[in-house]
N, C-alpha and C. Protein backbone atom coordinates (compact mmCIF):
# COMPACT_ATOMS: atom_id res chain seq x y z
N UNK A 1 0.84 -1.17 0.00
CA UNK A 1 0.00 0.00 0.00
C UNK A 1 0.89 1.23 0.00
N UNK A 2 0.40 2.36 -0.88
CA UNK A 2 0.88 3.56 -0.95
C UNK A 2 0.42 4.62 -0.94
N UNK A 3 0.58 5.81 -0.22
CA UNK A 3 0.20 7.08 -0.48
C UNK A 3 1.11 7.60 -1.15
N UNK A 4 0.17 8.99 -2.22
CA UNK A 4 1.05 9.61 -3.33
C UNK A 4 -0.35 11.04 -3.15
N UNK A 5 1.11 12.04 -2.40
CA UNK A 5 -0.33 13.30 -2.60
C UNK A 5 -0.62 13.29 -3.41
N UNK A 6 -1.58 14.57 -3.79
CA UNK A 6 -1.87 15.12 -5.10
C UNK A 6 -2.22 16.72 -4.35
N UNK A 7 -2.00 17.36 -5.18
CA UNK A 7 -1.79 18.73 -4.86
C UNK A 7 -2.77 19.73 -5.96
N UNK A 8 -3.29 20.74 -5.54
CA UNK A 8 -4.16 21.95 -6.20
C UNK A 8 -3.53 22.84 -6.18
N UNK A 9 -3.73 23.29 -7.49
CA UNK A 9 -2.90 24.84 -7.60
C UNK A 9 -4.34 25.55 -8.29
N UNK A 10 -4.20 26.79 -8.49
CA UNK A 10 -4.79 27.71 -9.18
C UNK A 10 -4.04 28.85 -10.56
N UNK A 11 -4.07 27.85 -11.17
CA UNK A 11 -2.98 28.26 -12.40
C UNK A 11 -1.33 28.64 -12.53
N UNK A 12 -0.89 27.62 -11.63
CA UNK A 12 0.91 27.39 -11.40
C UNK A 12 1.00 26.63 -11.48
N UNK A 13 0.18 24.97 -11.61
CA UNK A 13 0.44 23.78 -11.31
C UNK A 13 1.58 23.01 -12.61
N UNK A 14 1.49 23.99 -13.96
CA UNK A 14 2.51 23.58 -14.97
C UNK A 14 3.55 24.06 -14.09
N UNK A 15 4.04 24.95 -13.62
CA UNK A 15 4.99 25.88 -12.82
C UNK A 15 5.67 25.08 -11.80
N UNK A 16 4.66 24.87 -10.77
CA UNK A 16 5.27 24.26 -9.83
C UNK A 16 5.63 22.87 -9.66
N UNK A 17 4.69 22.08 -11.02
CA UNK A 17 5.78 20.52 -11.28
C UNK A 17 6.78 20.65 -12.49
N UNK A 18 6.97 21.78 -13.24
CA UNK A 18 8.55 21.78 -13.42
C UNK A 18 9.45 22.33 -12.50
N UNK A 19 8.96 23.50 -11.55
CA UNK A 19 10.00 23.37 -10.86
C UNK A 19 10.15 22.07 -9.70
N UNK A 20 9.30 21.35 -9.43
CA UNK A 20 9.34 19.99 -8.80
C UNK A 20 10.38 19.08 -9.26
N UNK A 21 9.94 19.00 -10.56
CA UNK A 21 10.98 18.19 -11.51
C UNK A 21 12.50 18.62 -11.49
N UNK A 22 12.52 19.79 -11.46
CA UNK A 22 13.94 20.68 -11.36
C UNK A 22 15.07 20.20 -10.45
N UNK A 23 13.84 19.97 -9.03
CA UNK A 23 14.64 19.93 -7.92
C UNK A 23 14.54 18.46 -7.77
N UNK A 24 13.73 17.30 -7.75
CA UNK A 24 13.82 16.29 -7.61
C UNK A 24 13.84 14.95 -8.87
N UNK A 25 14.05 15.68 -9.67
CA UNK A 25 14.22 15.18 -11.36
C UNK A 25 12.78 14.48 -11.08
N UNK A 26 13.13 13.18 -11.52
CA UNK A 26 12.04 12.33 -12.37
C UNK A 26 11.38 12.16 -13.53
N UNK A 27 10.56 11.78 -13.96
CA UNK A 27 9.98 11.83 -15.09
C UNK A 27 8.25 12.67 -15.28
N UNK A 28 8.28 13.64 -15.62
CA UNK A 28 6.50 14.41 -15.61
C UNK A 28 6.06 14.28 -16.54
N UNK A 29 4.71 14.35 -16.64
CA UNK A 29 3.81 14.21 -17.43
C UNK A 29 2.58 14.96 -17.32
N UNK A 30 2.37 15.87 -18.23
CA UNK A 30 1.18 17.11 -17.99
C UNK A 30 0.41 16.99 -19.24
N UNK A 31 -1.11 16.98 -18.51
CA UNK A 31 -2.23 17.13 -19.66
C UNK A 31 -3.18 17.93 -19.38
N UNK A 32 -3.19 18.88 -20.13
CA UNK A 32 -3.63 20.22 -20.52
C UNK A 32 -5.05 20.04 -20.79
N UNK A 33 -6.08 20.31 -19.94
CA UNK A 33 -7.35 20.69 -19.99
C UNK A 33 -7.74 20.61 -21.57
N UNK A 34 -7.18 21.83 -22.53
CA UNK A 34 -7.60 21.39 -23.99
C UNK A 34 -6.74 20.38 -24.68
N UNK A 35 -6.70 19.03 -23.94
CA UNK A 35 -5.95 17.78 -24.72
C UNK A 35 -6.96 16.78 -24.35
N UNK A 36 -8.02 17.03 -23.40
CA UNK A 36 -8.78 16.04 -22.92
C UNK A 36 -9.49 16.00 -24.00
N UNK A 37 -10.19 14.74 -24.32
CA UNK A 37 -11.53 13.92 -24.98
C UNK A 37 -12.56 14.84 -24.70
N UNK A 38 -13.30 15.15 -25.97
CA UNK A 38 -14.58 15.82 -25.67
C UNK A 38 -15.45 15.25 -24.53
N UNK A 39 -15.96 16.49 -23.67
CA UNK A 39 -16.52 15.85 -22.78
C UNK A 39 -16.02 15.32 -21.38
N UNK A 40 -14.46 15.54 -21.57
CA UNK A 40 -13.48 14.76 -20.17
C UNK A 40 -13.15 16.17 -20.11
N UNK A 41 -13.53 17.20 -20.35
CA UNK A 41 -12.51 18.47 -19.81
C UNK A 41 -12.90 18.73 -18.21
N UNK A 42 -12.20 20.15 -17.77
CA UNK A 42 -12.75 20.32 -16.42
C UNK A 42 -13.03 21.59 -16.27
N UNK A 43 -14.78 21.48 -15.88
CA UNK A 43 -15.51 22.29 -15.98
C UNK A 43 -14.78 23.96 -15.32
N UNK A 44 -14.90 24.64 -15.87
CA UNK A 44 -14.84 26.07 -16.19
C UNK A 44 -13.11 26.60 -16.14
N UNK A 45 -12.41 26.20 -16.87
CA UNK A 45 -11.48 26.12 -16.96
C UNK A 45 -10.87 26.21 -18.39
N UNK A 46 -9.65 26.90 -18.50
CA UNK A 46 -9.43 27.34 -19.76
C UNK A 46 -8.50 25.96 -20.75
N UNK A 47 -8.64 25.68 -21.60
CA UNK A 47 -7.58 24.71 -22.45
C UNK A 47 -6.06 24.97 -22.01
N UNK A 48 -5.79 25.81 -21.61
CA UNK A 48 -4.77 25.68 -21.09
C UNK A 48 -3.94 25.14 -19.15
N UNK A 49 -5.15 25.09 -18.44
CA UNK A 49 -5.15 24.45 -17.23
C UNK A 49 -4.74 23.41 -17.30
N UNK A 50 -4.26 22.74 -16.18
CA UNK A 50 -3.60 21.50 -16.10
C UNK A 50 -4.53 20.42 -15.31
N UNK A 51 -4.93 19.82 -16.33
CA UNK A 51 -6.03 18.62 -16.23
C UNK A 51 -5.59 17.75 -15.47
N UNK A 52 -4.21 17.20 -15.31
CA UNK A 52 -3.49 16.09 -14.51
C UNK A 52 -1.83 16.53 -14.86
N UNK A 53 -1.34 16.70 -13.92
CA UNK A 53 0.52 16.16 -13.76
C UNK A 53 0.84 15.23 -13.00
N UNK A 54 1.77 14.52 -13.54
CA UNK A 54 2.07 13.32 -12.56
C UNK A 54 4.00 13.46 -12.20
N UNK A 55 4.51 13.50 -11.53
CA UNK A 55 5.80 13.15 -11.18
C UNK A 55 6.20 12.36 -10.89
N UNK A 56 6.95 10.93 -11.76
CA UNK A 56 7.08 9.74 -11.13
C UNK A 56 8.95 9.58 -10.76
N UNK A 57 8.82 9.29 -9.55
CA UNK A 57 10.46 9.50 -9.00
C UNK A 57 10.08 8.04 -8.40
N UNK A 58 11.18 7.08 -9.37
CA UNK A 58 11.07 5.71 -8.81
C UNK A 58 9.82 4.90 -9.21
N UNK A 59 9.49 4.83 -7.87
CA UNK A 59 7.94 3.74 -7.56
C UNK A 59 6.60 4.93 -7.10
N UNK A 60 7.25 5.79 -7.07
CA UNK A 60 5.96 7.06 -6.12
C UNK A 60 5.98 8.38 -7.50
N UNK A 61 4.92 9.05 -6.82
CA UNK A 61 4.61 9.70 -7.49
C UNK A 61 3.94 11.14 -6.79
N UNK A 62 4.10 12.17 -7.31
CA UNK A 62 3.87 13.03 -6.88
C UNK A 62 2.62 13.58 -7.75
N UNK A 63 1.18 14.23 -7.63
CA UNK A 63 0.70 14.33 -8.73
C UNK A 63 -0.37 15.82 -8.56
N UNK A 64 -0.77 16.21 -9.33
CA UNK A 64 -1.20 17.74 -9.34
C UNK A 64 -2.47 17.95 -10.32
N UNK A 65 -3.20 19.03 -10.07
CA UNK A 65 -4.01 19.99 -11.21
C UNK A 65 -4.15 21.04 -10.69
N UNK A 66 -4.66 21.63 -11.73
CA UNK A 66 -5.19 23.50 -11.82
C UNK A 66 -6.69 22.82 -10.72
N UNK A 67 -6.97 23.78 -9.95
CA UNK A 67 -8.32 23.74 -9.85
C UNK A 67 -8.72 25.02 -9.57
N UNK A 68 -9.88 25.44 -10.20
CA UNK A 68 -10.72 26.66 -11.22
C UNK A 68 -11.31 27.08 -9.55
N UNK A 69 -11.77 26.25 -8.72
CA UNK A 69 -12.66 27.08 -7.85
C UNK A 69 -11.82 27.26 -6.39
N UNK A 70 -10.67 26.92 -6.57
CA UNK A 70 -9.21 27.42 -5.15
C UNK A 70 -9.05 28.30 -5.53
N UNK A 71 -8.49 29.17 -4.42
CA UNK A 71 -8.31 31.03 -3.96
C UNK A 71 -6.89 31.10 -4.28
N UNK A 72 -6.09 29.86 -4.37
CA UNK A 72 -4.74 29.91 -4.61
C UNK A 72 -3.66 30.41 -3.93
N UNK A 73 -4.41 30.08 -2.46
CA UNK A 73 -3.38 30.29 -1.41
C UNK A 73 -2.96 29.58 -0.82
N UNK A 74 -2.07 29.87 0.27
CA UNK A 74 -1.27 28.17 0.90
C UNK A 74 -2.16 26.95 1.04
N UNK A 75 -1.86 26.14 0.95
CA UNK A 75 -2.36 25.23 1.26
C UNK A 75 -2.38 24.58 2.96
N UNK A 76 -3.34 24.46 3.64
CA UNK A 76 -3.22 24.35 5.37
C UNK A 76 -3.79 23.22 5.35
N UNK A 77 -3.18 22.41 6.86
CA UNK A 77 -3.52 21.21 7.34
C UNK A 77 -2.70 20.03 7.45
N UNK A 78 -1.75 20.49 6.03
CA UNK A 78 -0.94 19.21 5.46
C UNK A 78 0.41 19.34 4.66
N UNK A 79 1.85 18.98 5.04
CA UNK A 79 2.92 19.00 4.44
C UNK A 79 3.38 18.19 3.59
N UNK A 80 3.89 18.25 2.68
CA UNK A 80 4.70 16.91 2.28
C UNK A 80 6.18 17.10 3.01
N UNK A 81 6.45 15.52 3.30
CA UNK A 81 7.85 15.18 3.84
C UNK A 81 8.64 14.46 2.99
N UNK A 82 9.70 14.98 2.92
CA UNK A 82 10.55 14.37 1.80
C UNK A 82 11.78 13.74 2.37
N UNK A 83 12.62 12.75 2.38
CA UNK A 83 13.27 11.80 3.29
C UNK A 83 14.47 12.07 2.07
N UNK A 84 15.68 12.69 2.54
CA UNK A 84 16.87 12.53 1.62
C UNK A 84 17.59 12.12 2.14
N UNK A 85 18.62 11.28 1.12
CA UNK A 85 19.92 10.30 1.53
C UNK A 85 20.95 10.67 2.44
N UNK A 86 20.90 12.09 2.65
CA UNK A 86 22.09 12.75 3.64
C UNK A 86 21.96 13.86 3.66
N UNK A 87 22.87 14.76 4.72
CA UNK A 87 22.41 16.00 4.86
C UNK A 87 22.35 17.00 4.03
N UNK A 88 23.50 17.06 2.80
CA UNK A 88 23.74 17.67 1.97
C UNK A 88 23.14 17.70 1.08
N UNK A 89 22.17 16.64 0.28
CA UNK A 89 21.12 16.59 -0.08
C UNK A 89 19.68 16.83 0.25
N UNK A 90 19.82 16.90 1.74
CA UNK A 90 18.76 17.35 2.18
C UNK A 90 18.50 18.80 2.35
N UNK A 91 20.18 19.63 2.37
CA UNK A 91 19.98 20.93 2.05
C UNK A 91 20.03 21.35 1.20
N UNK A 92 20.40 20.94 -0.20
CA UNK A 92 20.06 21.05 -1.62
C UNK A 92 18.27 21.49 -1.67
N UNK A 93 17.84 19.95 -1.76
CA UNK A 93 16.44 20.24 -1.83
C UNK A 93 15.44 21.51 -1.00
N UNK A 94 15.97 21.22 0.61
CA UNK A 94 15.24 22.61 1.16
C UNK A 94 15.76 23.84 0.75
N UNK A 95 17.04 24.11 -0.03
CA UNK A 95 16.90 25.65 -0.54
C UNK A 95 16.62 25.90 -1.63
N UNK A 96 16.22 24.70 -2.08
CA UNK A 96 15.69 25.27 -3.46
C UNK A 96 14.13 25.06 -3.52
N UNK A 97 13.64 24.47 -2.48
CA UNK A 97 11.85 24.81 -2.27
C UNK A 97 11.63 25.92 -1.29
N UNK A 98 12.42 26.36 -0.70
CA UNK A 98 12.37 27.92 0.48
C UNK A 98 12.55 28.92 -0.92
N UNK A 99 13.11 29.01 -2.12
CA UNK A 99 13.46 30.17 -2.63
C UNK A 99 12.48 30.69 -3.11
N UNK A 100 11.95 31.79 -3.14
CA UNK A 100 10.92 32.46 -3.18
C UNK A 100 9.55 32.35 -2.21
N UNK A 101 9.78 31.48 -1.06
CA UNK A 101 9.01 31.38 -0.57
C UNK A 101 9.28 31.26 1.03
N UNK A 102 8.83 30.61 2.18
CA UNK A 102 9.29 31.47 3.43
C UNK A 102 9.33 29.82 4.45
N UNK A 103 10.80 30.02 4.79
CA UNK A 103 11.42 29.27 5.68
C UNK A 103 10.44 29.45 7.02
N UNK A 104 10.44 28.38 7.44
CA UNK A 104 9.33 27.77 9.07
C UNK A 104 10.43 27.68 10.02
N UNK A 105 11.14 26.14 9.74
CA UNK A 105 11.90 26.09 10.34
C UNK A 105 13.39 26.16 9.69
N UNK A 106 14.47 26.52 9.85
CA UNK A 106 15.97 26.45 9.38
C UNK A 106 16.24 25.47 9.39
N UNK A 107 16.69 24.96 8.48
CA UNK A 107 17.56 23.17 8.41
C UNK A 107 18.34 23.40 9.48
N UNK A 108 18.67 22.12 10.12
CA UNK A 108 19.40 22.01 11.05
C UNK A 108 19.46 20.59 11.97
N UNK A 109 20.21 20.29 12.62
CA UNK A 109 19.95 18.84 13.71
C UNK A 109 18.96 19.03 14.58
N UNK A 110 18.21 18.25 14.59
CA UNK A 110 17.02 17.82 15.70
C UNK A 110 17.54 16.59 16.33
N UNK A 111 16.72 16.64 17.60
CA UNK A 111 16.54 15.16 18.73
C UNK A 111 16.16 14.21 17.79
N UNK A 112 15.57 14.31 16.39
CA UNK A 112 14.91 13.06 15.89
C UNK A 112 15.66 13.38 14.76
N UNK A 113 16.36 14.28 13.67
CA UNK A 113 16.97 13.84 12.89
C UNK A 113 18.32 14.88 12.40
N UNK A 114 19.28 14.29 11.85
CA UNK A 114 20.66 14.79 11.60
C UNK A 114 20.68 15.91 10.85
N UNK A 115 19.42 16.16 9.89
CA UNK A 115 18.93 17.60 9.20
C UNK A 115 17.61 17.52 9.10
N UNK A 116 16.69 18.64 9.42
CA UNK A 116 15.11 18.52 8.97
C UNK A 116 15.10 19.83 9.55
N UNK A 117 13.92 20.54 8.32
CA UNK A 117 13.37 21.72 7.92
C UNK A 117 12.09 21.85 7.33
N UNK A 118 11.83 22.95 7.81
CA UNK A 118 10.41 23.23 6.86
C UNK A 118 10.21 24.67 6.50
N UNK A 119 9.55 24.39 5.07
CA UNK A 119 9.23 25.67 4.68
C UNK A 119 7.83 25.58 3.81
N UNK A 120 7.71 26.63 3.58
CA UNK A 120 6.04 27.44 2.61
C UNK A 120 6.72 27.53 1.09
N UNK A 121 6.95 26.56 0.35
CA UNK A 121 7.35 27.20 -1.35
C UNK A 121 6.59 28.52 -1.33
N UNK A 122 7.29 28.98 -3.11
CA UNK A 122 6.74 29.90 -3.21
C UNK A 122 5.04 29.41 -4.27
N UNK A 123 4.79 28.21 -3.89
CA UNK A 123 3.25 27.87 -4.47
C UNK A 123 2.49 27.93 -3.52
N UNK A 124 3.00 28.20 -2.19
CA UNK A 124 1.90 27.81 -1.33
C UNK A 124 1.84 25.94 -0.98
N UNK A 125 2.64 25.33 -0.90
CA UNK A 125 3.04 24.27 -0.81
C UNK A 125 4.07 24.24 0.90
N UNK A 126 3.46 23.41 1.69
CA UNK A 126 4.16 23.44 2.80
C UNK A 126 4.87 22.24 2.64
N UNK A 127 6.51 22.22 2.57
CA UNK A 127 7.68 20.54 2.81
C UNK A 127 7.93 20.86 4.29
N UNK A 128 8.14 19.17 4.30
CA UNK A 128 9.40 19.00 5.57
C UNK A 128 10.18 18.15 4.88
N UNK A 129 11.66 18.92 5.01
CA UNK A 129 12.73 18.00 4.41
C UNK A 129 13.76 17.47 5.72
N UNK A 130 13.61 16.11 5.44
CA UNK A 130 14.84 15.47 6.59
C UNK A 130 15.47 14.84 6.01
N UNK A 131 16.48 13.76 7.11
CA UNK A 131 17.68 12.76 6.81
C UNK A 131 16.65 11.77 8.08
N UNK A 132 16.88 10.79 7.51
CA UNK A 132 16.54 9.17 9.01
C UNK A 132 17.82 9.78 9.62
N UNK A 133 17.24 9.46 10.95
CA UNK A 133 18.16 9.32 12.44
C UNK A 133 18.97 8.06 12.17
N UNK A 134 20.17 8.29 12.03
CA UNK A 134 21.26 6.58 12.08
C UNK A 134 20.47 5.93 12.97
N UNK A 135 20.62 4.18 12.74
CA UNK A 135 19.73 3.23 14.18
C UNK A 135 20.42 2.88 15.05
C-alpha cells in the first residue's frame, strides 16, 4: 500500500511541477485541460489548465491539477515530507523549495533527525525535508 499526494494549484500547477521536476528530477507528465476527450474536460477552466501532472520519482509519485474554484493560497492542514539520503542533499532540496518562498523552520539537527526543515514554497506548498536518524 501507498500514499502519493496530489496537490491543487490555481494556475501554477505547470509551474510548480517543473519546478518539482527541477529539484527532484524524475519523469513528468502534464495534460492540458484542452488535450482532454470531448466531454473529459474540467468544468470552467481554460484549455490551457492543467487537467493532470504526474511526477514519477522511482515507484511514487507526486501528482497535481489547476483547480478553477481554489483562492490559490497556501495550502493548510498538510505538508509533504521528503526523506533525503544525507544532509547535503537534504539541504540542496530545502533551498531550493524555500526560494521564493518562506522558511518555518531552518535546516538544522534535531533530537529526531541529523537535518530537517520546513518551509512554505513559493506555491503555497508546505515541505518537511529530513535525513533518518542513524539506528
Amino acid at each position: 500500500m501507498s500514499f502519493d499526494p496530489y496537490l491543487f494549484f490555481t494556475g501554477t500547477c505547470r509551474e510548480a511541477m517543473t519546478r518539482y521536476q527541477e529539484i527532484f528530477g524524475g519523469e513528468l507528465s502534464i495534460m492540458a485541460n484542452g488535450d482532454a476527450p470531448a466531454g473529459g474536460e474540467m468544468p470552467g477552466a481554460g484549455p490551457d489548465a492543467v487537467l493532470h501532472a504526474g511526477l514519477k520519482i522511482g515507484d511514487r509519485y507526486l501528482m497535481a491539477s489547476d483547480d478553477p474554484t481554489g483562492t490559490g493560497g497556501p495550502k493548510v492542514g498538510v505538508a509533504i515530507c521528503h526523506t533525503a539520503p544525507d544532509a547535503g542533499e537534504a539541504k540542496r532540496i530545502f533551498d531550493a523549495l524555500a526560494e521564493g518562498g518562506e522558511v518555518q523552520m531552518p535546516m538544522g539537527e534535531t533530537f529526531f533527525s541529523p537535518a530537517f526543515g520546513a518551509c512554505l514554497d513559493r506555491f503555497g506548498v508546505s515541505w518537511m525535508v529530513m535525513v533518518e536518524q542513524a539506528q
